[in-house]
Each structure stands twice: as structure tokens, then as C-alpha cells.
C-alpha atoms as a PDB file:
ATOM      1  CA  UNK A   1     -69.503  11.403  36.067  1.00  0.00           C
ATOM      2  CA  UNK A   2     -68.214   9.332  33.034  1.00  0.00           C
ATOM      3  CA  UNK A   3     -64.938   7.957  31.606  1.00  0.00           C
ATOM      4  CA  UNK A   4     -61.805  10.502  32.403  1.00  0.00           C
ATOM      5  CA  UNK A   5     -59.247  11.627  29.760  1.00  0.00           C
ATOM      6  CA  UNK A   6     -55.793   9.636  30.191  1.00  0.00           C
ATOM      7  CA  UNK A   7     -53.833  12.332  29.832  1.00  0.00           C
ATOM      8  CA  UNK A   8     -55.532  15.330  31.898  1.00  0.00           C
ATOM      9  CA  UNK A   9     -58.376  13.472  33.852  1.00  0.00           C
ATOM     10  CA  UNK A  10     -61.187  15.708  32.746  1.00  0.00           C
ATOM     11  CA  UNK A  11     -64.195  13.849  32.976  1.00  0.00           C
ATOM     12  CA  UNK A  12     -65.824  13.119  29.883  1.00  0.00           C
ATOM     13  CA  UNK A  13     -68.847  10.953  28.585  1.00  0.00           C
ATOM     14  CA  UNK A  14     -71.501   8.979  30.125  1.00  0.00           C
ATOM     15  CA  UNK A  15     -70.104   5.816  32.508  1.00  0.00           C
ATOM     16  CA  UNK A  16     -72.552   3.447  31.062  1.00  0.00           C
ATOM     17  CA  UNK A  17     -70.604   3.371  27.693  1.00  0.00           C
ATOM     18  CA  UNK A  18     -68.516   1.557  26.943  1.00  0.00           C
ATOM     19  CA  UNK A  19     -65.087   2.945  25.461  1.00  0.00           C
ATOM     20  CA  UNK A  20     -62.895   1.239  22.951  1.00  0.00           C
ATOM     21  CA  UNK A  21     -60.274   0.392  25.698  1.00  0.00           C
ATOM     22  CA  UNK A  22     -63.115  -1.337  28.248  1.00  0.00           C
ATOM     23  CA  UNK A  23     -63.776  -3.201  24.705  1.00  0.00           C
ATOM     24  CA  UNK A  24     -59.933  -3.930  24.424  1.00  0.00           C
ATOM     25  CA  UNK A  25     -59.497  -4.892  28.308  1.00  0.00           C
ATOM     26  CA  UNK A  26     -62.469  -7.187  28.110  1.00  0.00           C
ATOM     27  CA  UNK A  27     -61.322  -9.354  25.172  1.00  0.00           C
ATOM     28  CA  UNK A  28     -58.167  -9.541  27.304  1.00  0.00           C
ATOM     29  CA  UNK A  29     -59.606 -10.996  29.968  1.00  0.00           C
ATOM     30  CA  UNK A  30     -61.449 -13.277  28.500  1.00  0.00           C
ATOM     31  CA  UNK A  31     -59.352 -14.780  26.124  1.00  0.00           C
ATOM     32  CA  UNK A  32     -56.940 -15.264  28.793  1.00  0.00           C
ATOM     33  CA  UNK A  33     -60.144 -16.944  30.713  1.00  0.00           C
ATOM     34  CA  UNK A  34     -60.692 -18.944  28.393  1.00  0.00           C
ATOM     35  CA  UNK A  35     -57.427 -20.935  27.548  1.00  0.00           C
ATOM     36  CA  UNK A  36     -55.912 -20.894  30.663  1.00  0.00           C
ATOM     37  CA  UNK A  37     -55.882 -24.727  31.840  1.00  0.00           C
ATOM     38  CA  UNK A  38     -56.856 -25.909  35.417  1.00  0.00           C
ATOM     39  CA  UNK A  39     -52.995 -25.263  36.115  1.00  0.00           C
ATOM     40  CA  UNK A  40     -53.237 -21.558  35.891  1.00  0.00           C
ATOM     41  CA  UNK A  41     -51.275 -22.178  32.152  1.00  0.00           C
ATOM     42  CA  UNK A  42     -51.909 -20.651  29.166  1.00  0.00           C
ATOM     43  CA  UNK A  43     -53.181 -23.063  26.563  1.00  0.00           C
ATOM     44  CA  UNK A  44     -50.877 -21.664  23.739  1.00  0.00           C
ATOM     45  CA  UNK A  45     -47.569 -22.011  25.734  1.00  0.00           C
ATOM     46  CA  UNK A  46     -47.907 -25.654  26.984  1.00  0.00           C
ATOM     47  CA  UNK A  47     -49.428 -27.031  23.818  1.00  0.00           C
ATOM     48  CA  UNK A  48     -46.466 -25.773  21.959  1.00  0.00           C
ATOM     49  CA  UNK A  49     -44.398 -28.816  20.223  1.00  0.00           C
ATOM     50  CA  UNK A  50     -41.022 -29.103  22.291  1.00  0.00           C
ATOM     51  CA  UNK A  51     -42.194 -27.404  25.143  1.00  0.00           C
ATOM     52  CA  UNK A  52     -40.477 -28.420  28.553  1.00  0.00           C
ATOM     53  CA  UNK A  53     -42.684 -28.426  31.533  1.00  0.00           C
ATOM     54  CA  UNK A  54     -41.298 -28.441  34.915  1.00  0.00           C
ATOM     55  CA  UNK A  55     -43.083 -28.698  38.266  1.00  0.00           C
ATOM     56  CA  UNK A  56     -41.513 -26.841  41.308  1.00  0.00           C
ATOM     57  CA  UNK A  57     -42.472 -26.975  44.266  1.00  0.00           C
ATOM     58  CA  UNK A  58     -43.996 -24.172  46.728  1.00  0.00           C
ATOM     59  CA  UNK A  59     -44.652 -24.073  50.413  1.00  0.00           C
ATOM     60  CA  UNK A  60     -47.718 -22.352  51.336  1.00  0.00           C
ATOM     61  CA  UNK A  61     -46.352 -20.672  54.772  1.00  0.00           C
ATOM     62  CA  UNK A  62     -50.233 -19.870  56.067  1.00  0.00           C
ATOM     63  CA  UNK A  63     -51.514 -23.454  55.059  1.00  0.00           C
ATOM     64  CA  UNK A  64     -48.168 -24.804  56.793  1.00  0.00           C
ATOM     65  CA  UNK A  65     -49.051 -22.411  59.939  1.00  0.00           C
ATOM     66  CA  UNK A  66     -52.450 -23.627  60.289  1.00  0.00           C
ATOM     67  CA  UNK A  67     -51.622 -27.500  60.194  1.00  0.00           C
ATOM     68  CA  UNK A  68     -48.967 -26.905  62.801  1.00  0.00           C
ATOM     69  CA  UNK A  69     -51.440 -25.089  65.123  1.00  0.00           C
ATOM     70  CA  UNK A  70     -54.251 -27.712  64.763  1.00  0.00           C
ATOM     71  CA  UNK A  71     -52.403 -31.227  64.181  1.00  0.00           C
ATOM     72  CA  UNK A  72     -51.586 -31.553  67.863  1.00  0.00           C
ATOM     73  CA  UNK A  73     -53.499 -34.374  69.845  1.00  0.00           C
ATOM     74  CA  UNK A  74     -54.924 -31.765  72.539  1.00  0.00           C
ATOM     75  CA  UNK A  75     -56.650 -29.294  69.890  1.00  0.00           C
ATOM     76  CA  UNK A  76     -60.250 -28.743  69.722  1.00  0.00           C
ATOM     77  CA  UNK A  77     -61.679 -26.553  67.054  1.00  0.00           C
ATOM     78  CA  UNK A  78     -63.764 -23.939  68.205  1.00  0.00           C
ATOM     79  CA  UNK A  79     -67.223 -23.574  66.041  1.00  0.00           C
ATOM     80  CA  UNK A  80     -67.088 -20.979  63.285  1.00  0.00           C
ATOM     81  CA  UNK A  81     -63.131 -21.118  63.699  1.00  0.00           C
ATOM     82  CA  UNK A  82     -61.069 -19.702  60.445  1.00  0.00           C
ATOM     83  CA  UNK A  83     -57.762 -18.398  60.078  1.00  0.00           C
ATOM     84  CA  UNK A  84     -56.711 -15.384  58.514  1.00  0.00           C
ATOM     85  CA  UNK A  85     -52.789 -14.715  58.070  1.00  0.00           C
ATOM     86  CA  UNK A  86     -50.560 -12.617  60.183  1.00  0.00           C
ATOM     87  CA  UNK A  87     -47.332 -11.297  58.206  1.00  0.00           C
ATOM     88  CA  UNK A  88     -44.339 -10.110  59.853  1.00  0.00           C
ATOM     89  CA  UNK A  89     -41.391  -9.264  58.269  1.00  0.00           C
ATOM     90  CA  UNK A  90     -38.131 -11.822  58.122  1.00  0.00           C
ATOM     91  CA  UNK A  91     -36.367 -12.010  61.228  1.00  0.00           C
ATOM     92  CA  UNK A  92     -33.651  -8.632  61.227  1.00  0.00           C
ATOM     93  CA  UNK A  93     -35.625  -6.374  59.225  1.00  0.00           C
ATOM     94  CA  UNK A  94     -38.015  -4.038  60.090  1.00  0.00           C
ATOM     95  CA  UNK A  95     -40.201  -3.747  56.628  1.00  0.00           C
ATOM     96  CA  UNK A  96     -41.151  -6.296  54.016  1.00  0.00           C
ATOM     97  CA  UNK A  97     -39.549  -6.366  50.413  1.00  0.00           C
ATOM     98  CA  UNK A  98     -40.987  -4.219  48.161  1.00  0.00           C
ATOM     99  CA  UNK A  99     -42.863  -5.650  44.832  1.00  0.00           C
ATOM    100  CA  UNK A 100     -39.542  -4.442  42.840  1.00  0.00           C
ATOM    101  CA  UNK A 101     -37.345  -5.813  45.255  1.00  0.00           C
ATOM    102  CA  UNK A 102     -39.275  -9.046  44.602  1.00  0.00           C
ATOM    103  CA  UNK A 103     -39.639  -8.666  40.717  1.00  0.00           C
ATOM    104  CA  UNK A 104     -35.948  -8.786  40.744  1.00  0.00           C
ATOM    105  CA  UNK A 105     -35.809 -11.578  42.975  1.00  0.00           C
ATOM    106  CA  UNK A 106     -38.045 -13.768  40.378  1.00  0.00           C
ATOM    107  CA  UNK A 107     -36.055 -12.751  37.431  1.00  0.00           C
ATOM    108  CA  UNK A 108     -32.936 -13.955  39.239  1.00  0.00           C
ATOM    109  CA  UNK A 109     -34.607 -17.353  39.588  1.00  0.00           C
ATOM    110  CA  UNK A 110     -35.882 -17.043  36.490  1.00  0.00           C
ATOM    111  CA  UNK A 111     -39.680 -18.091  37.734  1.00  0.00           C
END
């Protein structure tokens, strides 16, 4: 089975080539791999003359978690120990926010 049609998803061509939109999508990616700084900027937005840069400050809730569970004087780390996170929703709701919910949320803060 090859590439499917957009529009009705009938299969067509051979999957090793390549079409003009894994050409397009590829470019993408790497141009964006290629000027994006060791910030996670783009190269063309903070190099622009008169551009403002701001640093704000996040909280990493897992990293947080895992310093307060192993920064106490009576811990001892187990060999092969790791951490994965465990997400619950906010105290007095029962589901998480959905990605539009958050979207929104951004735009509001303008981040």
C-alpha cells in the first residue's frame, strides 16, 4: 500500500516515493532545524533589529515532584530508580482541560 488520496483515501502509488508534499514537509522541518537556537527560538525572530526578548519563568511540576520526594535526609535511592509522571486533574474537577480550552488560555496570556 502507497500514499492515500487527501480527499477520498484511495490508496494510490508506491510508499517508497516520495510525493511533492513529503518534499514540502521535509524542507519544513529542516529549515526550522536548522535556525532554531539552543533556546528553542527561531533564528529570524530574535535576530530581528528592535526585537524585545523577555524571559518568563516556568515551573516544571514533575521535576518539582521528584525533588520534593527525594531531598529529604532519610531517602535512599533504590538502583535502577526513575520517575515517570502521574497526572490528575486540578482539585474540583473531574477531567483535564482540553487542548482548546488551553489554546485559549495561552492566547489570553498572550504566550
Amino acid at each position: 500500500m502507497g500514499h492515500r488520496d487527501p480527499i477520498t483515501g484511495a490508496p494510490f502509488g508506491d510508499k517508497t516515493d516520495w510525493t511533492t508534499w513529503d518534499y514540502a514537509l521535509m524542507t519544513a522541518v529542516q529549515t526550522i532545524a536548522d535556525f532554531t537556537t539552543s533556546d528553542g527560538v527561531l533564528a529570524w525572530e530574535i535576530e530581528e533589529d528592535g526585537v524585545r526578548v523577555d524571559a518568563l519563568k516556568r515551573i516544571n511540576k514533575f521535576e518539582a515532584a521528584k525533588q520534593r520526594k527525594t531531598s529529604g535526609k532519610t531517602y535512599k535511592e533504590t538502583p535502577g530508580e526513575y520517575f515517570v509522571p502521574s497526572i490528575r486533574p486540578p482539585l474540583g474537577k473531574e477531567k483535564h482541560q482540553t487542548i482548546a480550552e488551553w489554546r485559549e488560555k495561552q492566547a489570553e496570556e498572550g504566550a
